[in-house]
Protein backbone atom coordinates (compact mmCIF):
# COMPACT_ATOMS: atom_id res chain seq x y z
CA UNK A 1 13.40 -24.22 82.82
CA UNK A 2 10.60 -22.49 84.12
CA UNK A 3 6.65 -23.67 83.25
CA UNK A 4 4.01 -21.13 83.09
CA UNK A 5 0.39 -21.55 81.87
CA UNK A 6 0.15 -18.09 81.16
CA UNK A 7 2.67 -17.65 78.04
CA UNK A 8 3.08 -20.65 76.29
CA UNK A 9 6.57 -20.35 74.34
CA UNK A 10 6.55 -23.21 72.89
CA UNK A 11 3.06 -23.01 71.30
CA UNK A 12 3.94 -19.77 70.44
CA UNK A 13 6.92 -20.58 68.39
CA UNK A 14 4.56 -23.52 66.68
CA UNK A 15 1.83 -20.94 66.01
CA UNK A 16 4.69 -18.64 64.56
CA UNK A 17 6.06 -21.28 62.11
CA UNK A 18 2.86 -22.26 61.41
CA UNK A 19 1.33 -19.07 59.70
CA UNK A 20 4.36 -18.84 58.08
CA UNK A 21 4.38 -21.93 56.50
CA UNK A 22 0.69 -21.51 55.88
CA UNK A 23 1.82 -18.18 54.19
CA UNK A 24 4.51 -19.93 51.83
CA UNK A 25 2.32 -22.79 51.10
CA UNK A 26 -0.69 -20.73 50.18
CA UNK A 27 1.56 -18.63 47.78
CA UNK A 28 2.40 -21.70 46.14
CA UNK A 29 -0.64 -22.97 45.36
CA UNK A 30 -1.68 -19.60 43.60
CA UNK A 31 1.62 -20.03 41.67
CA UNK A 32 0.66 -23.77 40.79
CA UNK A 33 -2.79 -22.95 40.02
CA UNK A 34 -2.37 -19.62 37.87
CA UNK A 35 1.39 -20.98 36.37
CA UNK A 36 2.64 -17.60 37.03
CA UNK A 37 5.55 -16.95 39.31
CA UNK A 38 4.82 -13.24 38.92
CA UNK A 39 0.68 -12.83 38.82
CA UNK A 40 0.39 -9.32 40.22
CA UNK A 41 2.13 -6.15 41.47
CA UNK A 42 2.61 -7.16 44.58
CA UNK A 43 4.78 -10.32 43.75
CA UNK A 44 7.67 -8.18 41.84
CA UNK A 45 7.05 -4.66 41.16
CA UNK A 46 9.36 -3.87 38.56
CA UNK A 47 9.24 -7.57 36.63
CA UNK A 48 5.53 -7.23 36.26
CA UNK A 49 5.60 -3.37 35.05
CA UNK A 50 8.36 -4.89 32.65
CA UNK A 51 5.81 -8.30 31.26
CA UNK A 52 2.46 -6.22 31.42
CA UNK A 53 4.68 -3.84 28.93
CA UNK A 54 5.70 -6.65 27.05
CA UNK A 55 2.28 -8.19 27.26
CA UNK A 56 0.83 -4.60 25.60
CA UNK A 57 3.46 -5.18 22.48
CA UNK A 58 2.51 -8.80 21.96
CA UNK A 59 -1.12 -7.63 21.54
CA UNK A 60 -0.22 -4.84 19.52
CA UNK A 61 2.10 -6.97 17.04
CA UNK A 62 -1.29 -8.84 17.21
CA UNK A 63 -3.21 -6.08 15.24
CA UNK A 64 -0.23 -5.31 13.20
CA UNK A 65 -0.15 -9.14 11.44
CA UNK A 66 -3.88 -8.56 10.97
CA UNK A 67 -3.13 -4.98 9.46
CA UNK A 68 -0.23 -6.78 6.87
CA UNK A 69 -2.56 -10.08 6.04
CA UNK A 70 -5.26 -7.56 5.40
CA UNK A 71 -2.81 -5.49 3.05
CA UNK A 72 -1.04 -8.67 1.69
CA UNK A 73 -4.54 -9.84 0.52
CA UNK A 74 -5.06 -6.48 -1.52
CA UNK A 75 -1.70 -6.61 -2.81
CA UNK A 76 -2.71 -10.03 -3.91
CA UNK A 77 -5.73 -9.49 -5.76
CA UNK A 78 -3.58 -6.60 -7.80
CA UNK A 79 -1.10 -8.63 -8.62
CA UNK A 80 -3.67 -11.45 -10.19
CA UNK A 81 -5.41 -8.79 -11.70
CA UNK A 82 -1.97 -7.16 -13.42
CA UNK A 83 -1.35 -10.45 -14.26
CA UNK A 84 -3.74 -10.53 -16.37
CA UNK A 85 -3.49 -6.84 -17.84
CA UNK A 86 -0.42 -8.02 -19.02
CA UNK A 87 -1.49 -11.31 -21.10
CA UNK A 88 -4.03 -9.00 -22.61
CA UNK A 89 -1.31 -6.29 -23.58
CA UNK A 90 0.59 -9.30 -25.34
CA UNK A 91 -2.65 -10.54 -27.10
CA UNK A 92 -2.76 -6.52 -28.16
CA UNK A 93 0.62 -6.32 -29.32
CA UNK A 94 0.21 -9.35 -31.28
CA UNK A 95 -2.97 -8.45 -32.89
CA UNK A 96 -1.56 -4.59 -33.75
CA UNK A 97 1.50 -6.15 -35.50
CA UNK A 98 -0.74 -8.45 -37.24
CA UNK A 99 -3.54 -5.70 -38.43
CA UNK A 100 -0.63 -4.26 -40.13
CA UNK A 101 -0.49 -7.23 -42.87
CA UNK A 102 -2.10 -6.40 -45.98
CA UNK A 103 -5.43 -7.66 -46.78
CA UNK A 104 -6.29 -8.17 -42.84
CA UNK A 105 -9.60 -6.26 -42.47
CA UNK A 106 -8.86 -3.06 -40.10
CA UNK A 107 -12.60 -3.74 -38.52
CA UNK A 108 -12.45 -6.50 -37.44
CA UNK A 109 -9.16 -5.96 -36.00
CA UNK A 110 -10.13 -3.11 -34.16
CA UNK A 111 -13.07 -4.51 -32.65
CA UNK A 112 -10.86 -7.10 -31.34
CA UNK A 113 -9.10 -4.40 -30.40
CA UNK A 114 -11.44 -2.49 -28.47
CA UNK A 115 -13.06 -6.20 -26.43
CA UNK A 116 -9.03 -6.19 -25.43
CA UNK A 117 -9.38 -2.43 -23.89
CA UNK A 118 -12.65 -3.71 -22.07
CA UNK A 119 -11.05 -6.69 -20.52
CA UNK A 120 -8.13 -4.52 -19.64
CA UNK A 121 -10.77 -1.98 -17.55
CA UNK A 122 -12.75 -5.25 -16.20
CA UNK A 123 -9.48 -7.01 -14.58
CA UNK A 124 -8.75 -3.76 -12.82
CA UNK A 125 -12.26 -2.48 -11.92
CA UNK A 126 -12.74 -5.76 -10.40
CA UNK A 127 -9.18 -6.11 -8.52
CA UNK A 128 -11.04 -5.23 -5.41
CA UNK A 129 -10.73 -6.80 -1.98
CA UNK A 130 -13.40 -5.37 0.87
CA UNK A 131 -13.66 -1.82 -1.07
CA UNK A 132 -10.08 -1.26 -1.43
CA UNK A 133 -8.73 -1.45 -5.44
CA UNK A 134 -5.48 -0.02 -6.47
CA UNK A 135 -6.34 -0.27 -10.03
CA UNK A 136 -9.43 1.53 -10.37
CA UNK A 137 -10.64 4.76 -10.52
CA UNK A 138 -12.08 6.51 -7.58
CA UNK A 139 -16.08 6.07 -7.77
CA UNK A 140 -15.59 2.79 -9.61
CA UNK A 141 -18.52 0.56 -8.73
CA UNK A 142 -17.91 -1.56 -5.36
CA UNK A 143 -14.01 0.73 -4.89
CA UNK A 144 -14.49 2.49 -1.63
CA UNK A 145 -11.04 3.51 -1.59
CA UNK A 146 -8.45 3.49 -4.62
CA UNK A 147 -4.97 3.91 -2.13
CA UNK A 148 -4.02 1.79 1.28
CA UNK A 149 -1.94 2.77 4.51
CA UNK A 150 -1.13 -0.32 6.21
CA UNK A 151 0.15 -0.11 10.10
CA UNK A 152 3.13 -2.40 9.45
CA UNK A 153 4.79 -1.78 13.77
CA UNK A 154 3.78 -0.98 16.90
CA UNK A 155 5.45 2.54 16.47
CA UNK A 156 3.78 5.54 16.21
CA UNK A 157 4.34 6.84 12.08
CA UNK A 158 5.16 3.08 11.52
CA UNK A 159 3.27 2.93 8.43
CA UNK A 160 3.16 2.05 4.94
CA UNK A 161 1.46 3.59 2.09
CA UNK A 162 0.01 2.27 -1.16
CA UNK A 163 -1.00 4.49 -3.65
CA UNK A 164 -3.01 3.66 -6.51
CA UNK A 165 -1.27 2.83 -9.51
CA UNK A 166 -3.28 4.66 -12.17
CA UNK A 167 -2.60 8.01 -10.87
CA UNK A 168 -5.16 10.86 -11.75
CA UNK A 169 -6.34 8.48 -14.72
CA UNK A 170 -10.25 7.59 -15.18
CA UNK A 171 -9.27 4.19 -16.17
CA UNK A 172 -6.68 1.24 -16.58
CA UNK A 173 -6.59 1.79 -20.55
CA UNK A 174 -6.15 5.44 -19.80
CA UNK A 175 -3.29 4.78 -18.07
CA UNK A 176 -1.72 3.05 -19.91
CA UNK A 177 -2.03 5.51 -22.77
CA UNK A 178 -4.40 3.39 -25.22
CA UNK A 179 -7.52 5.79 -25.16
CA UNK A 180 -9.34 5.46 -28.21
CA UNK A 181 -6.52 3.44 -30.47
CA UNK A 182 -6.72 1.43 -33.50
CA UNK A 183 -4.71 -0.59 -35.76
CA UNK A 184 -3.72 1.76 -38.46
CA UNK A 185 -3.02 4.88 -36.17
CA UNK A 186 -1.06 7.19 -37.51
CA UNK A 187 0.71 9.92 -35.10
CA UNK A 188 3.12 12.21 -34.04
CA UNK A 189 6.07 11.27 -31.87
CA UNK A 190 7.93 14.17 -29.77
CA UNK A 191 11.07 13.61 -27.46
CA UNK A 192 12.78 16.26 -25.23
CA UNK A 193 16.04 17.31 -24.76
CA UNK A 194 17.48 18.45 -21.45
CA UNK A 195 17.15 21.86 -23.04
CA UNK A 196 12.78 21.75 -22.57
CA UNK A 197 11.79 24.14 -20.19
CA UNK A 198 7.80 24.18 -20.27
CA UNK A 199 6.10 27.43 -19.50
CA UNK A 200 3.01 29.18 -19.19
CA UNK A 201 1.75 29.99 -22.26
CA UNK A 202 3.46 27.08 -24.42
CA UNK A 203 1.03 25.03 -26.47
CA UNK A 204 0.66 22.13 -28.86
CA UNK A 205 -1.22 21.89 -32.10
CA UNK A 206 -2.44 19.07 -33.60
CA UNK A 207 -4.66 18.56 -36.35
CA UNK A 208 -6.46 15.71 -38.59
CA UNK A 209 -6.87 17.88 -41.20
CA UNK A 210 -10.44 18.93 -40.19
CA UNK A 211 -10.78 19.40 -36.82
CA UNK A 212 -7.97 21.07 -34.91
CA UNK A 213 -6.69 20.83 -30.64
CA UNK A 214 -4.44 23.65 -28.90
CA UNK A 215 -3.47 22.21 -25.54
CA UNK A 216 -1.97 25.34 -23.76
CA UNK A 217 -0.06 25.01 -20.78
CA UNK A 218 -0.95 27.31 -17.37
CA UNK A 219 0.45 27.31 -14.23
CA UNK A 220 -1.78 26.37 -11.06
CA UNK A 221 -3.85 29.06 -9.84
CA UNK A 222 -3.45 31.67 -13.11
CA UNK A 223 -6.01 32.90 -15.23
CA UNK A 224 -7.10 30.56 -18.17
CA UNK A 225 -4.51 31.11 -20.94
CA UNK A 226 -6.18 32.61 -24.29
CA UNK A 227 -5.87 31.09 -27.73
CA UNK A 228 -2.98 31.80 -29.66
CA UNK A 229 -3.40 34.36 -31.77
CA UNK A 230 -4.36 33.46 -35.08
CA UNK A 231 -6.48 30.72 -33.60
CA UNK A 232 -10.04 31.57 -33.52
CA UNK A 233 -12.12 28.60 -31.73
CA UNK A 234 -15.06 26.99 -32.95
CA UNK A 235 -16.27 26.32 -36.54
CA UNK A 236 -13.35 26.75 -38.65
CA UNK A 237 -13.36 27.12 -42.40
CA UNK A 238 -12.66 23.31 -43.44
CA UNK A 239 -15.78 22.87 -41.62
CA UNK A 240 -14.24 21.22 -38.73
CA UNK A 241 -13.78 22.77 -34.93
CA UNK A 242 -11.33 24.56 -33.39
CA UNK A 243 -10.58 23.38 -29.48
CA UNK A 244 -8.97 24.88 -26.82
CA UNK A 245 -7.76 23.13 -23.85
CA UNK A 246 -5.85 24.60 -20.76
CA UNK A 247 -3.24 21.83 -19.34
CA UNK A 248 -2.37 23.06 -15.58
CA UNK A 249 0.51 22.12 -14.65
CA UNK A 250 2.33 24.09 -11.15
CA UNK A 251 4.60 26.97 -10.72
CA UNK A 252 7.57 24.74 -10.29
CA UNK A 253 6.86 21.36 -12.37
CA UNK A 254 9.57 19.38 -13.80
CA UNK A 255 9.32 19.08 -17.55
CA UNK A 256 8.22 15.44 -17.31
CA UNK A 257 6.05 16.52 -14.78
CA UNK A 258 4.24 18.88 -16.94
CA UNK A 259 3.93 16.37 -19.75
CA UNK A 260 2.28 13.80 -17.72
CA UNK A 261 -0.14 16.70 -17.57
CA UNK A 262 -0.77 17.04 -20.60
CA UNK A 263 -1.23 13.07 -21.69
CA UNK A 264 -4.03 13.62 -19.36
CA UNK A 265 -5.43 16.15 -21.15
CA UNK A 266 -4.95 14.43 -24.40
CA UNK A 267 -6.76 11.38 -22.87
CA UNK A 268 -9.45 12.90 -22.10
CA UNK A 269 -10.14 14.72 -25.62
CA UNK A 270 -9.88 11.00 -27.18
CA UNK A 271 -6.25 10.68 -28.31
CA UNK A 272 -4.03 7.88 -27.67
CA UNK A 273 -1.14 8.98 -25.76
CA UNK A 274 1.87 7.28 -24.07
CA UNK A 275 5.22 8.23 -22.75
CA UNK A 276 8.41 5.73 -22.88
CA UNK A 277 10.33 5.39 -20.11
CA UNK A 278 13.17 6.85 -22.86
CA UNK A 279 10.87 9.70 -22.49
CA UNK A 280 9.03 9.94 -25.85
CA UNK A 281 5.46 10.92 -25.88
CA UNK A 282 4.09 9.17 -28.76
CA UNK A 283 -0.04 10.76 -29.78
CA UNK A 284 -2.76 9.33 -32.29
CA UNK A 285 -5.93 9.15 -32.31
CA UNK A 286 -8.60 11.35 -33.80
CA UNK A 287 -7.15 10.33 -37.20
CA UNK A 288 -4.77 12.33 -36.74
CA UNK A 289 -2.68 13.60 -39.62
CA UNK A 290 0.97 13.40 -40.19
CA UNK A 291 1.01 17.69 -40.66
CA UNK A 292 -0.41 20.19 -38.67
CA UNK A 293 0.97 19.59 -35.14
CA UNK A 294 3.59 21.35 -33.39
CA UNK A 295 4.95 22.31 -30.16
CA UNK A 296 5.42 26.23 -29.68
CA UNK A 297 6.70 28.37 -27.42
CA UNK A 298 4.80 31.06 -25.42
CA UNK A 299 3.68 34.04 -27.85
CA UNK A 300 4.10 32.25 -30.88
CA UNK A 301 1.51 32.91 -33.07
CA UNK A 302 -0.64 30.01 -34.27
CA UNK A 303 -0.24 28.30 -38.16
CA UNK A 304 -1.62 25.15 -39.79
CA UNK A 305 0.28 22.93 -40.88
CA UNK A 306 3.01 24.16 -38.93
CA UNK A 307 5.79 21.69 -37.59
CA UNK A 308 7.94 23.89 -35.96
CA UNK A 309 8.85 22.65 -32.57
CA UNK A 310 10.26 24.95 -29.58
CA UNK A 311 13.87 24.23 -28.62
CA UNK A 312 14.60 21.44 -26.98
CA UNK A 313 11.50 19.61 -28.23
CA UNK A 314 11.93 17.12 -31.55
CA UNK A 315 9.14 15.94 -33.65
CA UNK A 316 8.77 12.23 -35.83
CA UNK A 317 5.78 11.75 -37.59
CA UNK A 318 4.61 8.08 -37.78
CA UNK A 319 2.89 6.23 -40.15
CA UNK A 320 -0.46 4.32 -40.36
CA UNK A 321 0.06 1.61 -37.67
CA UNK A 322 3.09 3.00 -36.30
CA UNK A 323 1.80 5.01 -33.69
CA UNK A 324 -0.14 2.30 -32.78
CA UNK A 325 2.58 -0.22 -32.37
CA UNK A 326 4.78 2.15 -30.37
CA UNK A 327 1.85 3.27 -27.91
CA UNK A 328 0.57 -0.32 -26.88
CA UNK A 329 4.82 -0.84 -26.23
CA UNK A 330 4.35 1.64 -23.95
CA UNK A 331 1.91 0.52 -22.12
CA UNK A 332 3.22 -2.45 -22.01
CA UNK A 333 6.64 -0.91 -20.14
CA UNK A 334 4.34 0.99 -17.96
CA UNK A 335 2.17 -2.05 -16.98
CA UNK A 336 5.59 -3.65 -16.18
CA UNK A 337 6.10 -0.91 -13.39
CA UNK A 338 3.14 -0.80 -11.86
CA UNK A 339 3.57 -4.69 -11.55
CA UNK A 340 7.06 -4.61 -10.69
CA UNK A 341 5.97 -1.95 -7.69
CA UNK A 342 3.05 -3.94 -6.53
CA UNK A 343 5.42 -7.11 -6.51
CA UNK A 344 8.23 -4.84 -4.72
CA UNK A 345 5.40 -3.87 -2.18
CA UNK A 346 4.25 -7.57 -1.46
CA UNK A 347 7.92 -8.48 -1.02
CA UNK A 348 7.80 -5.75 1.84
CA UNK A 349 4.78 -6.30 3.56
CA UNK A 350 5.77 -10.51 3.65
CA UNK A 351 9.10 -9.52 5.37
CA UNK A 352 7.57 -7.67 7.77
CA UNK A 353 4.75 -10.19 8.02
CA UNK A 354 7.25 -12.43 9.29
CA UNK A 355 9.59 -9.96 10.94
CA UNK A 356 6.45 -9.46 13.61
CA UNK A 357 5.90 -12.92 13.91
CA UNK A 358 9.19 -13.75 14.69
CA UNK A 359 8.95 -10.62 17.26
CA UNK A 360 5.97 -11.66 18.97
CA UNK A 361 7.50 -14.78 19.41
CA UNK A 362 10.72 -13.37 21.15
CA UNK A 363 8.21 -11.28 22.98
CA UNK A 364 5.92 -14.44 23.98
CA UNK A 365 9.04 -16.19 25.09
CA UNK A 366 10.84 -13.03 26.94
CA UNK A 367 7.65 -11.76 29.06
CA UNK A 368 7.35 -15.55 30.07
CA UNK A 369 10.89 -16.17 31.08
CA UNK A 370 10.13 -12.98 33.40
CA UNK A 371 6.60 -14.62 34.85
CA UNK A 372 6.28 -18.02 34.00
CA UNK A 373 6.83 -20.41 37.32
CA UNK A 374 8.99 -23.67 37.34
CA UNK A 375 6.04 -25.85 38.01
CA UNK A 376 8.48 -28.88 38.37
CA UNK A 377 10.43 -26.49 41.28
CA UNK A 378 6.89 -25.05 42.72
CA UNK A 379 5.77 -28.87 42.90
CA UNK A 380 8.61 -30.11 44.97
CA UNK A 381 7.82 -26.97 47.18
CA UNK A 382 4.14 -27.56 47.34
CA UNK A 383 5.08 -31.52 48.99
CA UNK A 384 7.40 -29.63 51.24
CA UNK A 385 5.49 -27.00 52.05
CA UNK A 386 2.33 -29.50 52.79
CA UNK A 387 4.74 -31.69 55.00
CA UNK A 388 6.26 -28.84 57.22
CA UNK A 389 2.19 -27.62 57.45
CA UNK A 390 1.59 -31.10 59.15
CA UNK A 391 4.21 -31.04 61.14
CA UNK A 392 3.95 -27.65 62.67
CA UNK A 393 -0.09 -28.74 63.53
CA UNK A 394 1.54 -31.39 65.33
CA UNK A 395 4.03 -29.15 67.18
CA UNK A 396 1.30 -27.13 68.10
CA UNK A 397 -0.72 -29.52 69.29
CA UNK A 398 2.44 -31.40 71.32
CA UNK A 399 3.51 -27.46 72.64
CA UNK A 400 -0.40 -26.81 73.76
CA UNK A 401 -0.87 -30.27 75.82
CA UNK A 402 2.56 -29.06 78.15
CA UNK A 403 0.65 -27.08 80.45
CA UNK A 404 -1.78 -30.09 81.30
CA UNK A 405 1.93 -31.93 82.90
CA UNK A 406 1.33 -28.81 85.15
CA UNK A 407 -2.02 -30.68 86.88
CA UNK A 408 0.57 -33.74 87.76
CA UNK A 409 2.12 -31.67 90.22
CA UNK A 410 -1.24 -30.98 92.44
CA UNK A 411 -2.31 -34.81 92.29
């Protein structure tokens, strides 16, 4: 074995061993300090692209459980508030049956009537949460927004929407059909057969006697239909008014379609109208009289007093307090749908509510099976590591003192 004082081998191999344990043991302690076996790029290329992509899912199922508590909350308020709407309806009910009993006074019961109708419209106008109210009208004081789209995953078009349950309506009592009723409402009753096929130029008559309504049908986007002829509009003879109104309806709307038009309409020229889910649009209102309405077909000339109906359309006239009875059931059913869909709705968003927690959780515990580090493992390699550091110092030192044996030989 030869000695040399120029290349040291042995301290070489010590330095070597050295820096590479220095290496190993530094790398540990960033693994030990951050907990992470994968911290970067540079440790594992494609397991960190794969965790940072989990990591990006996690924080967007993050936004998305803020998104459905958000929309659960709304949902909530609606449901309190139809709630509500519906213990009212059953107080109504029960005081329109009872105004029918002779010798109950028909004032008072309609003014107990009428503070039902305005706690109906309060519970709904005030089912708001942070601007959004899905029982309102649009413009309603404090409603910034009457419909909700709720981002309910992390997918792009993963979205749910909410629309407000009162339709085109300008209130909760219009809605629901009870526009301007009272206890001893008469009215007029009209079903369909599958035979109805509504068309421009159609109208309905109705009439208390005095004053008298056309509500013509028109098709989006045509000229304003005229009066039927034999209708002349304004003062009329009785000394009552004659009214036109046009009910648009589009070129290719379903029958019911074109009805729901047209209870609009009615609403909003004070009747009382309502269609069962049987499909039976029941009108008073306006004391309106038991003759004089009809539903005619395009072309037919107007008559008072008429009652003959298009085909496919049947006529029932109902008594004082009949009409009356049968609209505030009807609102009743329809109060029970919009309930039953804003129930159906929090069902969905509380599934997925916990469907994304349960996700982020499998996330959580995926990315950090992927990245996490042992620390039990990088422990008993941090006491090894530290050991073979010592020991290759002390190598190193023992391999640099050889060449000093050297001076031995020139004593």
């Amino acid at each position: 074995m030869s000695m040399s004082i120029n290349t040291n081998v042995g301290a070489l191999a010590a330095l070597d061993s050295l820096n590479s344990t220095s290496e190993a043991l530094n790398n540990t302690q960033n693994v030990v300090a951050s907990g992470l076996l994968v911290g970067s790029a540079s440790d594992n290329p494609a397991v960190y692209s794969i965790s940072q992509t989990m990591q990006a899912n996690i924080s967007g199922l993050t936004a998305v459980q803020d998104n459905l508590s958000f929309g659960n909350s709304v949902l909530g308020v609606a449901a309190a508030a139809g709630s509500q709407i519906s213990s009212q309806l059953a107080t109504l009910q029960n005081t329109v049956t009872q105004a029918q009993q002779t010798g109950i006074s028909s004032a008072t019961m309609n003014t107990q009537i009428g503070n039902i109708l305005k706690n109906i419209d309060n519970f709904a106008n005030n089912a708001t949460f942070n601007g959004v109210n899905l029982l309102a009208a649009s413009g309603t004081t404090g409603v910034s927004t009457t419909s909700m789209v709720i981002q309910d995953t992390i997918n792009a078009g993963g979205q749910l929407t909410v629309s407000n349950q009162i339709g085109a309506s300008t209130s909760m009592t219009q809605a629901l059909g009870l526009t301007n009723l009272t206890a001893a409402a008469g009215g007029q009753q009209f079903s369909f057969s599958s035979s109805y096929a509504p068309a421009a130029g159609d109208y309905l008559q109705l009439s208390n006697g005095t004053n008298n309504w056309v509500f013509e049908f028109q098709t989006t986007g045509a000229t304003p239909v005229a009066a039927p002829s034999g209708y002349t509009l304004g003062t009329n003879a009785g000394g009552g008014t004659n009214s036109l109104t046009n009910v648009i309806m589009g070129t290719s709307t379903s029958p019911m379609a074109a009805v729901g038009a047209l209870i609009s309409a009615l609403q909003q020229n004070g009747f009382a109208a309502s269609l069962s889910n049987s499909g039976n649009l029941t009108i008073a209102g306006n004391n309106l009289a038991s003759a004089g309405s009809a539903w005619e077909k395009t072309g037919t000339a107007y008559a008072a007093g008429s009652a003959t109906n298009e085909a496919g359309v049947t006529q029932t006239a109902l008594g004082a307090g009949q009409a009356a009875i049968t609209i505030v059931q009807d609102a009743v059913s329809s109060m029970n749908g919009i309930a039953a869909t804003i129930g159906a709705t929090q069902q969905e968003v509380t599934g997925m509510m916990n469907f994304s927690s349960s996700l982020s959780t499998s996330l959580t515990t995926g990315s950090g099976a992927l990245i996490d580090a042992n620390m039990a493992s990088e422990s008993a390699q941090l006491n090894s590591l530290q050991t073979k550091q010592q020991l290759a110092i002390r190598t190193l030192s023992i391999a640099n003192a050889q060449p000093q044996v050297l001076l031995n030989l020139f004593q």
